[in-house]
N, C-alpha and C. Protein backbone atom coordinates (compact mmCIF):
# COMPACT_ATOMS: atom_id res chain seq x y z
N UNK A 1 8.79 55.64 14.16
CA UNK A 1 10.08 55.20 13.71
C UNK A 1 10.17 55.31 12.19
N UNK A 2 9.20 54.76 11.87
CA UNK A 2 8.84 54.81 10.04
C UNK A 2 9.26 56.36 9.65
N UNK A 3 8.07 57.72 10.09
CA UNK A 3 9.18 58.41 9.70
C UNK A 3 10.38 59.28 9.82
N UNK A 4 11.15 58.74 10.71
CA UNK A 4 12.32 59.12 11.04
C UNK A 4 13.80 58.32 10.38
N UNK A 5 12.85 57.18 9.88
CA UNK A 5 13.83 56.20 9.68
C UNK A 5 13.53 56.16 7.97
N UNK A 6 12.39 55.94 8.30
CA UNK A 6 12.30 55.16 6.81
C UNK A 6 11.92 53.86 6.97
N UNK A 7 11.49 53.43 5.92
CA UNK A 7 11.33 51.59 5.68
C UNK A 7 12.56 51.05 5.18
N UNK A 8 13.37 51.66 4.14
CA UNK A 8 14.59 51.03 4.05
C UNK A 8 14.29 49.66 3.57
N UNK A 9 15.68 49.34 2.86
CA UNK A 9 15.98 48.39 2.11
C UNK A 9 15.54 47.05 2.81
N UNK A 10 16.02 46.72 3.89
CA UNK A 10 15.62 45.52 4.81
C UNK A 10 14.11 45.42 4.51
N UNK A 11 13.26 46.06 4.77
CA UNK A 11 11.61 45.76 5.08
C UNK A 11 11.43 45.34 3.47
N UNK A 12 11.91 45.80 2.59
CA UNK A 12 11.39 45.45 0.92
C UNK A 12 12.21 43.85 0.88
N UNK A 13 13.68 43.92 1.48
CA UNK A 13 14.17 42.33 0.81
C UNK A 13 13.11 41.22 1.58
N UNK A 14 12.70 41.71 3.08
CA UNK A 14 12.28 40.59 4.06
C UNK A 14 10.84 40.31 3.21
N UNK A 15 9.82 41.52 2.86
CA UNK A 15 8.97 41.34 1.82
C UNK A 15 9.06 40.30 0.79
N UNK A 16 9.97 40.82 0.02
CA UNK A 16 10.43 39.88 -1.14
C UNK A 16 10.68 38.01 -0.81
N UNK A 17 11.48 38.37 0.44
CA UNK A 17 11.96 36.37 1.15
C UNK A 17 10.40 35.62 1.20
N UNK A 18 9.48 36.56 1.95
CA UNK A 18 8.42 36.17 2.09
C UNK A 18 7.75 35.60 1.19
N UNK A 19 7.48 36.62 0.11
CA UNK A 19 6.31 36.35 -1.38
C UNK A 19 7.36 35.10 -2.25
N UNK A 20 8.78 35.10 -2.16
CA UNK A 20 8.94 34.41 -2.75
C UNK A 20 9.32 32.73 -1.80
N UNK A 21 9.01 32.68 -0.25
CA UNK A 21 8.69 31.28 0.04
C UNK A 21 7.33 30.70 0.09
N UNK A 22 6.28 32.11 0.21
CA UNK A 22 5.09 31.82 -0.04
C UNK A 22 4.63 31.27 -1.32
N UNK A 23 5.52 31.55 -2.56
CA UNK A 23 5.26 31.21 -3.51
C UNK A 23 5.60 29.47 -4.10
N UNK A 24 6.74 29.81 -3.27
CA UNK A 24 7.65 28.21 -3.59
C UNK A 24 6.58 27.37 -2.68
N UNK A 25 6.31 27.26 -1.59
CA UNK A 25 5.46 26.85 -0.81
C UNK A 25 4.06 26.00 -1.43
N UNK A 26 3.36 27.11 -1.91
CA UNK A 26 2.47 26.89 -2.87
C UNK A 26 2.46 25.96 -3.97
N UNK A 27 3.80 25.82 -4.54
CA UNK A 27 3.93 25.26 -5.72
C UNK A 27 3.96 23.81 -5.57
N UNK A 28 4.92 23.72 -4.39
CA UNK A 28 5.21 22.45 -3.86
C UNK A 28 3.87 21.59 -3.42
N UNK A 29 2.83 22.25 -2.60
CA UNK A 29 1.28 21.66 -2.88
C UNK A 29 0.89 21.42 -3.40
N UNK A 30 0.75 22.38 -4.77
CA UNK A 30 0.19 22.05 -5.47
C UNK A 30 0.49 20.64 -6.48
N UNK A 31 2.22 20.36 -6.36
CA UNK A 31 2.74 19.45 -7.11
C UNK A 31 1.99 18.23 -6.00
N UNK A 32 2.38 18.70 -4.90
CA UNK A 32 2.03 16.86 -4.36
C UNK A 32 0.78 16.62 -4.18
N UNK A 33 -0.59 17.30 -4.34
CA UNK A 33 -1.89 17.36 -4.47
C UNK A 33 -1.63 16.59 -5.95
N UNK A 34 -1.32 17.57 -7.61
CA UNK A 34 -1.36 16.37 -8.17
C UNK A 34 -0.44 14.79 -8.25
N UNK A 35 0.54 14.94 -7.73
CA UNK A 35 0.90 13.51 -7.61
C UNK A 35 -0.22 12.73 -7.21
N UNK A 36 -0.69 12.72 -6.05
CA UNK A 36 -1.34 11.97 -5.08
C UNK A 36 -2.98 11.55 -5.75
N UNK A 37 -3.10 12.57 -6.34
CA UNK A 37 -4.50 12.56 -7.30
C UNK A 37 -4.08 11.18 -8.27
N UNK A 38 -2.92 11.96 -9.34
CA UNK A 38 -2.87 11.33 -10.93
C UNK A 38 -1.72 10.39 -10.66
N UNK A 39 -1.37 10.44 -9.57
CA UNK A 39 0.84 9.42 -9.88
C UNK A 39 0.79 8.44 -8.95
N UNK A 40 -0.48 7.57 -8.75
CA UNK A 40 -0.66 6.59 -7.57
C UNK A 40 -0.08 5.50 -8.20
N UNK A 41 0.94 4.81 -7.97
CA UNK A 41 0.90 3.41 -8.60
C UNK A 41 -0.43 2.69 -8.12
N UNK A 42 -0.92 1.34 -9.71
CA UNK A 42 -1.64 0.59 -9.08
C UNK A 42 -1.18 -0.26 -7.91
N UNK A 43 -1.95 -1.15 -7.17
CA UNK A 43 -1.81 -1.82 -6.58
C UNK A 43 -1.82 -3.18 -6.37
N UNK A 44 -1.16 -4.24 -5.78
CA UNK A 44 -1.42 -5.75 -6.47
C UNK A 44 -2.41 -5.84 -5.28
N UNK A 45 -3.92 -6.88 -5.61
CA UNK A 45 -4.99 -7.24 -4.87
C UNK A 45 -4.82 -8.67 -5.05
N UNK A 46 -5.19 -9.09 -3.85
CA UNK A 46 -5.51 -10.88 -3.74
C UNK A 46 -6.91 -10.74 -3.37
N UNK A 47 -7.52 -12.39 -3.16
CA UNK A 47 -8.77 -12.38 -2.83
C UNK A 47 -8.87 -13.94 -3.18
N UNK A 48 -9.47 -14.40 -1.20
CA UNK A 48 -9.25 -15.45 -0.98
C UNK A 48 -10.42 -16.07 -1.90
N UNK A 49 -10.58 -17.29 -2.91
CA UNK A 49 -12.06 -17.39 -3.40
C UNK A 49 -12.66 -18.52 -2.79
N UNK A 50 -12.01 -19.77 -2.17
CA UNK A 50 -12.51 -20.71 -1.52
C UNK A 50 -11.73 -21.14 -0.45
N UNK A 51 -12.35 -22.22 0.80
CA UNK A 51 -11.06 -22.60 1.49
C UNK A 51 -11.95 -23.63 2.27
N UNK A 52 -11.23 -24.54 2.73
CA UNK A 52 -11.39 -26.11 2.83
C UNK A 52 -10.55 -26.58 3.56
N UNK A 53 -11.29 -27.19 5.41
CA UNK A 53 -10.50 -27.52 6.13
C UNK A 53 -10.17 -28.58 5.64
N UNK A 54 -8.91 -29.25 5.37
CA UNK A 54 -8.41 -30.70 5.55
C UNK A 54 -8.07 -31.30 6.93
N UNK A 55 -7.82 -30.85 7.43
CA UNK A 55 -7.55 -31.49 9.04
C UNK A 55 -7.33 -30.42 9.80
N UNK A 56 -7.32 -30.74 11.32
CA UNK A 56 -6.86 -30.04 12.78
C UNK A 56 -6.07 -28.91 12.14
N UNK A 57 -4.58 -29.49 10.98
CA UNK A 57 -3.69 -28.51 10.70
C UNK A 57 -3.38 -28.33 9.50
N UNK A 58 -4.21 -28.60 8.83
CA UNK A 58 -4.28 -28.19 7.10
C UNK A 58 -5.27 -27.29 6.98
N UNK A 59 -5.33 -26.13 5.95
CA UNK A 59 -6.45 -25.74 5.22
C UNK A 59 -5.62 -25.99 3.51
N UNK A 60 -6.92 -25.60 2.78
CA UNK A 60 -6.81 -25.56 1.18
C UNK A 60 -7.79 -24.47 0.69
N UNK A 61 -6.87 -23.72 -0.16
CA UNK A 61 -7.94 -22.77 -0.17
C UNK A 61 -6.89 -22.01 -1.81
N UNK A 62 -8.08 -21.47 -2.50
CA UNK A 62 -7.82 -20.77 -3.81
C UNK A 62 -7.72 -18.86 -3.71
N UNK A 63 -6.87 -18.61 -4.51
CA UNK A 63 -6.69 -17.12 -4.40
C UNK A 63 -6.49 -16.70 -5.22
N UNK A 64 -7.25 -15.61 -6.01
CA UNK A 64 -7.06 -15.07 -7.16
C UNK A 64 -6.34 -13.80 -6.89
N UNK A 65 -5.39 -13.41 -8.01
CA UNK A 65 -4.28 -12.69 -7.57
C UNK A 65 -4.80 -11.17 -8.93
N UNK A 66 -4.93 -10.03 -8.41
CA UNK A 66 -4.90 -9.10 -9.68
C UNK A 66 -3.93 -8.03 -9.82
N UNK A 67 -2.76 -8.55 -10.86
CA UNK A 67 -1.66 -7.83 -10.60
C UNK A 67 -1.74 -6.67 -11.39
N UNK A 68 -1.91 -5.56 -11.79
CA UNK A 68 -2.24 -4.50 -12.41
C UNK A 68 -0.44 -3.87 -13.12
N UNK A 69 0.21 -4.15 -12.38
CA UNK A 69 1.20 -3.43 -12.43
C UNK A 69 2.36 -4.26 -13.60
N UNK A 70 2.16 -5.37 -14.16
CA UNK A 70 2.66 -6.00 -15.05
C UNK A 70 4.28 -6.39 -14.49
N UNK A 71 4.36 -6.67 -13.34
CA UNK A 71 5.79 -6.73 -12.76
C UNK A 71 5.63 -8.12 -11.65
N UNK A 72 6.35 -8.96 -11.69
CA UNK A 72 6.29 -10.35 -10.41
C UNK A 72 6.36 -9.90 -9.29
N UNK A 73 5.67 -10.62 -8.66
CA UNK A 73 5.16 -9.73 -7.47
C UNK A 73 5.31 -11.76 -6.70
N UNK A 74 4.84 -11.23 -5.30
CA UNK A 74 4.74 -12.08 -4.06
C UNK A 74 3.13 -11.46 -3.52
N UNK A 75 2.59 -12.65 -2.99
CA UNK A 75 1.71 -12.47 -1.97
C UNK A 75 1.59 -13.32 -0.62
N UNK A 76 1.81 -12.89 0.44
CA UNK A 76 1.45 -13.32 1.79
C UNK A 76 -0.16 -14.02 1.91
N UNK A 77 -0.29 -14.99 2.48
CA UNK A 77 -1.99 -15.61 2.50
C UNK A 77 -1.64 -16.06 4.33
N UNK A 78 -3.04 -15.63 4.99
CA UNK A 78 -2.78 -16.20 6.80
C UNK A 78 -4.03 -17.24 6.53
N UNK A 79 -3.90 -18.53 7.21
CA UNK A 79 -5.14 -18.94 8.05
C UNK A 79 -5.17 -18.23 9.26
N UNK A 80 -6.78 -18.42 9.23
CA UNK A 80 -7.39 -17.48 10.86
C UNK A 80 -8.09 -17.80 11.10
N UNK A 81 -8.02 -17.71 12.90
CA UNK A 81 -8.98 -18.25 13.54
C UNK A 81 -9.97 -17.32 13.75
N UNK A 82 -11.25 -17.95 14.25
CA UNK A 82 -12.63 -16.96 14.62
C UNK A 82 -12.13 -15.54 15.09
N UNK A 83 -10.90 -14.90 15.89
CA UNK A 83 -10.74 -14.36 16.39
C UNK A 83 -10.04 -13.21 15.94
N UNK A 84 -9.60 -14.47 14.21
CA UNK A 84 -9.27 -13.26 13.55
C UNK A 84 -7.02 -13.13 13.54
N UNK A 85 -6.97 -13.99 14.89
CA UNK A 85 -5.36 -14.00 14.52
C UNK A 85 -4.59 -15.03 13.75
N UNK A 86 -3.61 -15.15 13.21
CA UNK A 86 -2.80 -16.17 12.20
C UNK A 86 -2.34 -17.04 12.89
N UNK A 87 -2.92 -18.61 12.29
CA UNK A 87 -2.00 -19.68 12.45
C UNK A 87 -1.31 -20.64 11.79
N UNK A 88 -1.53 -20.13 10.58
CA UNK A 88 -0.46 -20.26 9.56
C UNK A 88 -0.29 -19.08 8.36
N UNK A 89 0.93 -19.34 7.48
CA UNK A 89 0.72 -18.35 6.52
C UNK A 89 1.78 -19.00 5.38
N UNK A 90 1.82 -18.74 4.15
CA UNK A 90 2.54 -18.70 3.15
C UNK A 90 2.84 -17.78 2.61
N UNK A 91 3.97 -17.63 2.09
CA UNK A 91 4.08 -16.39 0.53
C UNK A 91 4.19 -17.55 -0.64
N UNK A 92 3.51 -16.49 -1.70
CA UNK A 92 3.64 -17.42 -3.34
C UNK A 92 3.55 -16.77 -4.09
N UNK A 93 4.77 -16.59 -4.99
CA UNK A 93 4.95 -15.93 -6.34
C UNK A 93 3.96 -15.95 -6.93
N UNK A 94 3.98 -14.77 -7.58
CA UNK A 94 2.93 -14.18 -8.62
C UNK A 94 3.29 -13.48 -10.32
N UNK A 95 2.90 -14.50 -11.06
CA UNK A 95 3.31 -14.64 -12.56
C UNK A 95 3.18 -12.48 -12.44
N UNK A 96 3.22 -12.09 -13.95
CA UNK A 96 2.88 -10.45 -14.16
C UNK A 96 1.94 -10.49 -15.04
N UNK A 97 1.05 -11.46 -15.09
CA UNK A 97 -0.02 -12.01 -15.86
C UNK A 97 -1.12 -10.73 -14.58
N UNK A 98 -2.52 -10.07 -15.44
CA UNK A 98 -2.93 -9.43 -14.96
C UNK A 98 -4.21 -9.71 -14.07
N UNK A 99 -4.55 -11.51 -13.87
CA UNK A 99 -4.92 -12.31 -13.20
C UNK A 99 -4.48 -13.76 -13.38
N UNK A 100 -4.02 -13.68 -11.87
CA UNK A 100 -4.02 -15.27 -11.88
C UNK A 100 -4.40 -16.17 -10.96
N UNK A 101 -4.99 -17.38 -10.95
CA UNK A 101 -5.01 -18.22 -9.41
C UNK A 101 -4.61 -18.95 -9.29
N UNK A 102 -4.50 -19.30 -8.13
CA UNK A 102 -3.61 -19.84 -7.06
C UNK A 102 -3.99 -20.48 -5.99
N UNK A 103 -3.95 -22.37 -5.95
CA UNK A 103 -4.54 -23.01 -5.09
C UNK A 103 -2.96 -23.49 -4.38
N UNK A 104 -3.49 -24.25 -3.08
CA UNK A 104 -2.36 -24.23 -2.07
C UNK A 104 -2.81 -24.96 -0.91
N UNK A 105 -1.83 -25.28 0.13
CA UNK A 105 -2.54 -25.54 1.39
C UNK A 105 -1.43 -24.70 2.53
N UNK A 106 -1.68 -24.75 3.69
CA UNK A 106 -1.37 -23.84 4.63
C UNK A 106 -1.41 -24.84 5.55
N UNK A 107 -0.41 -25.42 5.78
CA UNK A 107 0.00 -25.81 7.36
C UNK A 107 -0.42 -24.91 8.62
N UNK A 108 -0.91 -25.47 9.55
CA UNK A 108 -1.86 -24.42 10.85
C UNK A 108 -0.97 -25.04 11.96
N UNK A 109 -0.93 -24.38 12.94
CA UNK A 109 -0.73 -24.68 14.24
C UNK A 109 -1.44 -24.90 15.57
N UNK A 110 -3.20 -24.41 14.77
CA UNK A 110 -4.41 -24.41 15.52
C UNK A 110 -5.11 -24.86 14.45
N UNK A 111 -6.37 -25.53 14.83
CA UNK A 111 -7.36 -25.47 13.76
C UNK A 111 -7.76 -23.81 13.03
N UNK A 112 -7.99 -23.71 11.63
CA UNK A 112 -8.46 -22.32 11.25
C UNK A 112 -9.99 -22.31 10.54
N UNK A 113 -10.32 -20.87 10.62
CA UNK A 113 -11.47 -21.47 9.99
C UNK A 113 -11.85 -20.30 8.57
N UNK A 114 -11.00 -19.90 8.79
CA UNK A 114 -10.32 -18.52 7.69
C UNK A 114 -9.52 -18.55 6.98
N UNK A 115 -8.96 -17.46 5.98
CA UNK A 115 -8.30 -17.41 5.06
C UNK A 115 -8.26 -15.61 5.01
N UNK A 116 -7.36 -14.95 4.69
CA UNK A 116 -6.89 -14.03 4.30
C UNK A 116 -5.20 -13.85 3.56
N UNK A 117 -5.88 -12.47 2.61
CA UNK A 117 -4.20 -12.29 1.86
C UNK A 117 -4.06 -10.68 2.71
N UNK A 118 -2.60 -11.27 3.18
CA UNK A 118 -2.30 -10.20 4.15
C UNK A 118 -1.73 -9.03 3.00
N UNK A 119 -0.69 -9.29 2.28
CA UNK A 119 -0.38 -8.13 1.64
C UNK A 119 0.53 -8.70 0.19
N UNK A 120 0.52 -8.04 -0.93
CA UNK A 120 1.42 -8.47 -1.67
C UNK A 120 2.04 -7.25 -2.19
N UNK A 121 3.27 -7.46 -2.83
CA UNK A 121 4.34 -6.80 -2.92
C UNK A 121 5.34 -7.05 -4.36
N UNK A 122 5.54 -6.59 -4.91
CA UNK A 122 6.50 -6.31 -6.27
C UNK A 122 7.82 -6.82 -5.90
N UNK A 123 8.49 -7.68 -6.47
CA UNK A 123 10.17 -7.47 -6.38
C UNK A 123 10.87 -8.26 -7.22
């Protein structure tokens, strides 16, 4: 067919569509490879440091907060049982101070014998 026909204009533009989505393609990786490397925001970390049953349905317990990101933030805290699920929880503001702690108590609905910070968040 080639030579009777020729390659013709079509086979060079479809060429061309190609090298130039292969190219765009490429670029676009390469941008979100470095985002993902160098453009991570930090992250806000808690970390339960002590905790102290007061009764059947109290705990008390301290949490140091490391906010990296210089912005007020919230953090979620669960009591937990052996098993690991929540029976109580709080949220508590968080200064933009780049550590701070934070003592408290947590109303339970079971006895707990844990403490975790589920997640904190900017807003």
């Amino acid at each position: 067919m080639e030579a009777r026909y020729g390659r013709g204009r079509r086979a060079k533009g479809d060429r061309r569509l190609v090298i130039g989505l292969a190219s765009a393609l490429l670029v676009g990786l390469i941008s979100f490879l470095v985002w993902a490397a160098f453009g991570a925001k930090p992250t806000i970390q808690g970390m339960v440091d002590s905790f102290k049953v007061v009764d059947d349905h109290t705990v008390a317990l301290s949490v140091t907060v490391t906010n990296p990101t210089g912005h007020r933030a919230k953090c979620q805290v669960s009591a937990t049982m052996p098993n690991g699920s929540s029976v109580g929880s709080v949220e508590f503001p968080v200064s933009a101070a780049k550590v701070s702690v934070h003592t408290f108590e947590i109303t339970t609905v079971e006895p707990a014998n844990g403490a975790i910070v589920d997640v904190c968040w900017i807003y």
